[in-house]
Protein backbone atom coordinates (compact mmCIF):
# COMPACT_ATOMS: atom_id res chain seq x y z
CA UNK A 1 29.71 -6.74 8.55
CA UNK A 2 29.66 -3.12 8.08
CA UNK A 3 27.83 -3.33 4.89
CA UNK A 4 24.57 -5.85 6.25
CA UNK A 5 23.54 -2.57 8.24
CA UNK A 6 23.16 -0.53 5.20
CA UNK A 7 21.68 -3.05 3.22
CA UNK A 8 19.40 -3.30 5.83
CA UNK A 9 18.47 0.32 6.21
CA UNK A 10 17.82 0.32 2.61
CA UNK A 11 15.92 -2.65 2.05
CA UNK A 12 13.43 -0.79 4.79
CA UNK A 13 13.42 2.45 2.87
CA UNK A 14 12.59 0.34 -0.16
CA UNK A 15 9.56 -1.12 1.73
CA UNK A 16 8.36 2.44 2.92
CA UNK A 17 8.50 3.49 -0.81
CA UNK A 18 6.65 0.75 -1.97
CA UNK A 19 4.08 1.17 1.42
CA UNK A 20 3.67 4.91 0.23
CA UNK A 21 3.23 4.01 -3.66
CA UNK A 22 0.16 1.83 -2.53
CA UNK A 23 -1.26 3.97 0.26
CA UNK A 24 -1.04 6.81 -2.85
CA UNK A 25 -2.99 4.24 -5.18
CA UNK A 26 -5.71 3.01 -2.47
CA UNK A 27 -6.39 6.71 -1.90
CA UNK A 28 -7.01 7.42 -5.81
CA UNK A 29 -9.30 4.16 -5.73
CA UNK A 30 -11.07 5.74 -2.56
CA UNK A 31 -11.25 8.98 -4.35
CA UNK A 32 -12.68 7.36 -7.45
CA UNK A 33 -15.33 5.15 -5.37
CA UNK A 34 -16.65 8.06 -3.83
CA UNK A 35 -16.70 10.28 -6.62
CA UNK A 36 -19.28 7.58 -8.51
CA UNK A 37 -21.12 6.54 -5.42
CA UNK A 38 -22.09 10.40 -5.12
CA UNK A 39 -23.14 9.97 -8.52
CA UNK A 40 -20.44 11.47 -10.54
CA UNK A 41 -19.67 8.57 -12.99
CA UNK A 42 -23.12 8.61 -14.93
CA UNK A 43 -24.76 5.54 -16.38
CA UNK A 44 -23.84 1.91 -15.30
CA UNK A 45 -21.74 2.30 -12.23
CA UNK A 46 -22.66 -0.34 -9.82
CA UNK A 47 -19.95 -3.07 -11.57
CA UNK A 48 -17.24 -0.15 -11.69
CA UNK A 49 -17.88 -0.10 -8.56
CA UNK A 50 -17.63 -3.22 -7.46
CA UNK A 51 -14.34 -3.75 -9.36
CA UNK A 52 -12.68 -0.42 -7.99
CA UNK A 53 -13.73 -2.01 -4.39
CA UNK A 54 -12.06 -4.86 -5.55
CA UNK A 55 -8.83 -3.31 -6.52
CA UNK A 56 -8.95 -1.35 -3.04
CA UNK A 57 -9.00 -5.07 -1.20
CA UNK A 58 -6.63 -6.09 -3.26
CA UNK A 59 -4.17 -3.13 -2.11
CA UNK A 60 -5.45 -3.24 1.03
CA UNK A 61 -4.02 -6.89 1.65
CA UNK A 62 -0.93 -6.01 -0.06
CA UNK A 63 -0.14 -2.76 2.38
CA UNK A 64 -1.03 -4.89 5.36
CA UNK A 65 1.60 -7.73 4.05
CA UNK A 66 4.01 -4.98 3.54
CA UNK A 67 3.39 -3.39 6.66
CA UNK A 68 4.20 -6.71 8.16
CA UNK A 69 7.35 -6.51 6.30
CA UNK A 70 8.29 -3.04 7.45
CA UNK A 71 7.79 -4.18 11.26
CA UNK A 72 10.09 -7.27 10.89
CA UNK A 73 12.56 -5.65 8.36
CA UNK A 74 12.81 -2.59 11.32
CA UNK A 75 12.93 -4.95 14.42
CA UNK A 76 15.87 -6.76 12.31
CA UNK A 77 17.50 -3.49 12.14
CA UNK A 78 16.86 -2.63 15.56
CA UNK A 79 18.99 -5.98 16.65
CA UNK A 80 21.63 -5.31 14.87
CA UNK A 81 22.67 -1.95 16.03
């Protein structure tokens, strides 16, 4: 049983990888939304726009699942120490 522990602890460090690759590409999408709402991207912007906002939902729901995930995967963690 010594080894369900460790799998655990790494499965969460796993899931806080995977949190911080998203949080890194939401901010870039942020970044990028901003940037052409200030007028930065030139011509026809409004459907960039609306597909970079999107994408941002789209990662949005996904860190809030994994966050989720993180909360159970540490409370599991927490029992069994």
């Amino acid at each position: 049983m010594n080894a369900e522990p460790r799998d655990g602890r790494s499965q969460l460090a796993q899931l806080r990888k995977e949190e911080r690759s998203l949080s890194a590409r939401r901010t870039q999408l942020h970044n990028r939304i901003d940037f052409l709402r200030a007028g930065g991207g030139g011509g026809e912007t409004a459907d960039l726009i609306g597909e970079l906002e999107r994408q941002e939902q789209e990662l949005s729901l996904q860190r809030r699942e994994l966050h989720e995930r993180i909360e159970l995967a540490s409370a599991e963690l927490g029992r069994g120490a």
